[in-house]
N, C-alpha and C. Protein backbone atom coordinates (compact mmCIF):
# COMPACT_ATOMS: atom_id res chain seq x y z
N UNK A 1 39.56 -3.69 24.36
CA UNK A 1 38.60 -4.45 25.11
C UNK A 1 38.41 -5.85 24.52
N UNK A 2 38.63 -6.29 23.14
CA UNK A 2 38.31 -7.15 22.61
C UNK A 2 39.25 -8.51 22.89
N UNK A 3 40.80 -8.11 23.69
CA UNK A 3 41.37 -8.84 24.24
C UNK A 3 40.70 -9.80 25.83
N UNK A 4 39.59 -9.16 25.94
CA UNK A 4 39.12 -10.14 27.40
C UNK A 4 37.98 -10.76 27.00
N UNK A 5 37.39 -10.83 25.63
CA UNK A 5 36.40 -11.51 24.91
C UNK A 5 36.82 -13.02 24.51
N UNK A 6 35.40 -13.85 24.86
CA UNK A 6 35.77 -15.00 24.33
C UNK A 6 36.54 -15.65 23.07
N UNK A 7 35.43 -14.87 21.97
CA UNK A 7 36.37 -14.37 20.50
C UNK A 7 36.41 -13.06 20.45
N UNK A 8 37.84 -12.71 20.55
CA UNK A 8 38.17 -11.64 20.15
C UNK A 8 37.63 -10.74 18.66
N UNK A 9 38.17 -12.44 17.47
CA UNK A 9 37.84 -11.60 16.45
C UNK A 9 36.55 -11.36 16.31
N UNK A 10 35.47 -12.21 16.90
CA UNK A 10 34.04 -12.05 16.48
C UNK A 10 33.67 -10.68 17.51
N UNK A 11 34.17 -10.07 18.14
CA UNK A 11 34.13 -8.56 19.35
C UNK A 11 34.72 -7.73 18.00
N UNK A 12 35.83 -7.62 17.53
CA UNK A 12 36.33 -7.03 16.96
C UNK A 12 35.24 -6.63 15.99
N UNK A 13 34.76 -7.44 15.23
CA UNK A 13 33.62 -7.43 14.12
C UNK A 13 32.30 -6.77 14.53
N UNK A 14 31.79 -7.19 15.55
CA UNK A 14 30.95 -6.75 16.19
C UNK A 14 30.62 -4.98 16.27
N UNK A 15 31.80 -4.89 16.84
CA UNK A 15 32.48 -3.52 16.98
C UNK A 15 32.31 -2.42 15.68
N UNK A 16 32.84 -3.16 14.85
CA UNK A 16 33.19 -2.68 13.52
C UNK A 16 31.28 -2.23 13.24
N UNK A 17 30.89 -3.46 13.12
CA UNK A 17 29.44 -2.93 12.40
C UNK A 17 28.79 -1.37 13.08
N UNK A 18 28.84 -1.69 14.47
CA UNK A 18 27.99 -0.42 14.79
C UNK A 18 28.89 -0.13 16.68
N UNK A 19 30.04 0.77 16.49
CA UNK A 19 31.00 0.49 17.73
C UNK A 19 30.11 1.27 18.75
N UNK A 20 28.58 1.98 18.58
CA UNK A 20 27.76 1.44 19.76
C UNK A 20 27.08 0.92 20.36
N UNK A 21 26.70 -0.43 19.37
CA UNK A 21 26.08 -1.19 19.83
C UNK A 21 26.84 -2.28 21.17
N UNK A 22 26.14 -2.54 21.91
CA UNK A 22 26.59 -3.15 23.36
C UNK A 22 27.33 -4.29 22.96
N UNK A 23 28.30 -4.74 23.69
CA UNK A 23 28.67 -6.47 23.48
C UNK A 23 29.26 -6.71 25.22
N UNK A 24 28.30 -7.90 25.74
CA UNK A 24 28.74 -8.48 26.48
C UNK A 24 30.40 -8.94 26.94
N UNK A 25 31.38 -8.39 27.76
CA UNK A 25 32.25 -9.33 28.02
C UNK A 25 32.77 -9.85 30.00
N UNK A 26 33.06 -10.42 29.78
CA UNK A 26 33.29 -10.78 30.86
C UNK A 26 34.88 -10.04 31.94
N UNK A 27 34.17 -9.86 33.10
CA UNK A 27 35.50 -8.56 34.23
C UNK A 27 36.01 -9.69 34.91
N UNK A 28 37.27 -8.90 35.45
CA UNK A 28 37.73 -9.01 36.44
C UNK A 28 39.56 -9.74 35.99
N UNK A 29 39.16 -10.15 35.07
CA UNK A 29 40.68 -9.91 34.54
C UNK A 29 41.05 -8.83 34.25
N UNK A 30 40.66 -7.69 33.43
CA UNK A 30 41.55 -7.12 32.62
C UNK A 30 40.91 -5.41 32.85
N UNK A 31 39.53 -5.81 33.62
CA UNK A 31 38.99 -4.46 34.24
C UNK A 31 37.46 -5.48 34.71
N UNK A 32 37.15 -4.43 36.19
CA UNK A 32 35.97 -4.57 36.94
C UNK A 32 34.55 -3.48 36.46
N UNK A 33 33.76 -3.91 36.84
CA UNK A 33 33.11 -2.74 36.45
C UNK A 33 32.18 -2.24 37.59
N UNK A 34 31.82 -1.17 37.82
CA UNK A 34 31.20 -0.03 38.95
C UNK A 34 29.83 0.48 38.33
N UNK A 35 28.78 0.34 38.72
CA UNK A 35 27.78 0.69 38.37
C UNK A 35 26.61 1.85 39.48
N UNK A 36 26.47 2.63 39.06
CA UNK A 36 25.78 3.24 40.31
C UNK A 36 24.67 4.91 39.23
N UNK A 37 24.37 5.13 40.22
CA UNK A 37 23.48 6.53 39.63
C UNK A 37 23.89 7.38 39.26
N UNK A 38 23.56 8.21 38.23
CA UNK A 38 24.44 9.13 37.71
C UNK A 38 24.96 10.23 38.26
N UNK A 39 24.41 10.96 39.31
CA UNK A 39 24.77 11.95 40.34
C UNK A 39 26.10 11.09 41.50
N UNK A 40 25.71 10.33 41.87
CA UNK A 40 26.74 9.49 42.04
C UNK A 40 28.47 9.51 41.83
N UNK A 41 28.03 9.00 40.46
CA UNK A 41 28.95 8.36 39.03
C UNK A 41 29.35 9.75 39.15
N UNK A 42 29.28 10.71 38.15
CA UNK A 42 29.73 11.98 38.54
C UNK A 42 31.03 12.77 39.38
N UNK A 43 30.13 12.32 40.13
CA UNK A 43 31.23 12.72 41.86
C UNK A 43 32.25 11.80 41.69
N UNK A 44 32.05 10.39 41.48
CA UNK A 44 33.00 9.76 41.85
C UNK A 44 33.94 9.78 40.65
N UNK A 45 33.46 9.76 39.55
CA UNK A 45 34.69 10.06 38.23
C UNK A 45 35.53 11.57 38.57
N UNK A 46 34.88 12.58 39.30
CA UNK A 46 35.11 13.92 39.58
C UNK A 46 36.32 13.10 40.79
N UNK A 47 36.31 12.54 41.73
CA UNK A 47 37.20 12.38 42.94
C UNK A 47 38.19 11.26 41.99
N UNK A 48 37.91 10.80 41.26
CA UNK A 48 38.95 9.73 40.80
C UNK A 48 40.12 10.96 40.21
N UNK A 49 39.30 11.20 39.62
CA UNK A 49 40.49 12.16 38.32
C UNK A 49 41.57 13.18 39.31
N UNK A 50 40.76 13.77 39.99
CA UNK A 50 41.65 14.30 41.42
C UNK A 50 42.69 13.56 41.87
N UNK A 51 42.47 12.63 42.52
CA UNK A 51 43.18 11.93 43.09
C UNK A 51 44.25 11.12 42.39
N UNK A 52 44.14 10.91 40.87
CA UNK A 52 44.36 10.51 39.68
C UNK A 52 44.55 8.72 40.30
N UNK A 53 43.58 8.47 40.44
CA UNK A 53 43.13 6.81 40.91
C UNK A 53 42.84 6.40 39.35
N UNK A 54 43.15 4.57 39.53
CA UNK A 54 43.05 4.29 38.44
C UNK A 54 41.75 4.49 37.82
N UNK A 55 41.75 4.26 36.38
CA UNK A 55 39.80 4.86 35.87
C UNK A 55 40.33 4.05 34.19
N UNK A 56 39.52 3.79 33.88
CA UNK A 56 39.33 2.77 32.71
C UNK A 56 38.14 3.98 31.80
N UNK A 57 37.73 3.37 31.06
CA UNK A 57 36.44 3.79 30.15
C UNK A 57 34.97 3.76 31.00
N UNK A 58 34.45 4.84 30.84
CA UNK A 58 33.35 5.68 31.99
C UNK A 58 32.19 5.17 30.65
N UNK A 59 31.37 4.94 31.18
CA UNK A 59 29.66 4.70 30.35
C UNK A 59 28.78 5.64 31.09
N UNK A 60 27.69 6.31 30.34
CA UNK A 60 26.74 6.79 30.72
C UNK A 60 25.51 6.47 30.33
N UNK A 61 24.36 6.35 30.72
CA UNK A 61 23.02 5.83 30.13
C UNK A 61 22.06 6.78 31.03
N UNK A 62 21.68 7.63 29.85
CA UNK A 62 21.24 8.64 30.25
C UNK A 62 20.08 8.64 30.49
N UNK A 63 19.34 7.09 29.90
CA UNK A 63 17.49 7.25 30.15
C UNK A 63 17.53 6.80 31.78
N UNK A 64 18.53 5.85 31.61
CA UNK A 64 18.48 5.00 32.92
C UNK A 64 18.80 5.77 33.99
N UNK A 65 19.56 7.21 33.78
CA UNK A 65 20.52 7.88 34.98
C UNK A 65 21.17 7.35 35.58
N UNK A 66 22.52 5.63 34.86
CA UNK A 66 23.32 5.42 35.60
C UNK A 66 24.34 5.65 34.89
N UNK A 67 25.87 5.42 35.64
CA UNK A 67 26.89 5.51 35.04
C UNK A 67 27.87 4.36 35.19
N UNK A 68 28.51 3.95 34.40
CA UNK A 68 29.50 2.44 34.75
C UNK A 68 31.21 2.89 34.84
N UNK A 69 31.38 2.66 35.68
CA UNK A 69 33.06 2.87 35.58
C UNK A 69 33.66 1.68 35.41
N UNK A 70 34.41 1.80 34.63
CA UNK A 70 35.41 0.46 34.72
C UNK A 70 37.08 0.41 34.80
N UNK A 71 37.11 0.43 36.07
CA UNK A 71 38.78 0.67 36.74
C UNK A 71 39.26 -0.47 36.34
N UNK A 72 40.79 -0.77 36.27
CA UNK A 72 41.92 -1.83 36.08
C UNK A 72 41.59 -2.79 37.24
N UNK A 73 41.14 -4.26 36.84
CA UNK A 73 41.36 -5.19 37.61
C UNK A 73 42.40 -5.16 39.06
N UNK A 74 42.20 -5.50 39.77
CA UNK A 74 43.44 -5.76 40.88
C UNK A 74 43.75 -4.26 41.33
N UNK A 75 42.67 -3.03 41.28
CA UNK A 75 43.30 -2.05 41.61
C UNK A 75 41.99 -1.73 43.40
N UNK A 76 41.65 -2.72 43.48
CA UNK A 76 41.00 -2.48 44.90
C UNK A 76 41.51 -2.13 45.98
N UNK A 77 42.85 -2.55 45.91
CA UNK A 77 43.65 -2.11 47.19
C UNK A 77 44.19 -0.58 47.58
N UNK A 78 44.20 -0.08 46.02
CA UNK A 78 44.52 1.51 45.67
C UNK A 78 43.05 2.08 46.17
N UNK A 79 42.04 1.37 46.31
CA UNK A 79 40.87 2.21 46.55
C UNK A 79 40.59 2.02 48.21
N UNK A 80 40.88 1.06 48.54
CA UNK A 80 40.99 0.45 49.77
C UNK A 80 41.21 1.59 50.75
N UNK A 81 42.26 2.26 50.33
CA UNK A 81 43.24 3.20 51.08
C UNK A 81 42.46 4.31 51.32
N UNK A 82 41.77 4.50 50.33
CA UNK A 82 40.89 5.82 50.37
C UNK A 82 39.78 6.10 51.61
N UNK A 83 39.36 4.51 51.89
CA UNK A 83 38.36 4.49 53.12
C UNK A 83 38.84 4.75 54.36
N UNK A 84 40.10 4.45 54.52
CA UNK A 84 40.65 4.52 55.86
C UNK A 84 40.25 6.03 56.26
C-alpha cells in the first residue's frame, strides 16, 4: 500500500510503529475504495469471493458497523457486467 503514498518511506514508518494505526492515502490509482454497512459489506465480500471478482484488502469497523472494500483500480467494468 505504501507504493500509492505521497512518501512512501514516511507510510512505511508509520506502519512500522503501530501497523494499526490508520494512515490516510489517496485511490484510484492503485485501488478504489467501497464503503457501506456491515450487513451489507458481508454479502457483498460473500458474492465477490463467489464469483471470484476482483477484492483487494476488506476493513471492518465494528463500533461504526461499516465495512470498506478496496477492489483494484480500473476494475469497474468487471463489476459493470454484474448489473446487467
Amino acid at each position: 500500500m505504501s507504493a500509492v503514498a505521497d512518501d512512501p518511506v514516511m507510510c512505511r514508518a508509520h506502519g512500522a510503529d503501530d501497523p494499526r494505526r490508520p494512515y490516510a492515502l489517496p485511490t484510484g490509482r492503485l485501488f478504489d475504495v467501497v464503503v457501506t454497512s456491515q450487513r451489507l459489506g458481508m454479502e457483498t465480500f460473500d458474492q465477490l469471493v463467489r464469483r471470484e471478482m476482483p477484492l483487494g484488502p476488506v476493513m471492518m469497523d465494528r463500533r461504526a458497523q461499516q465495512i470498506g472494500v478496496l477492489p483494484p483500480s480500473k476494475s469497474r467494468d468487471r463489476f459493470m457486467g454484474l448489473a446487467m
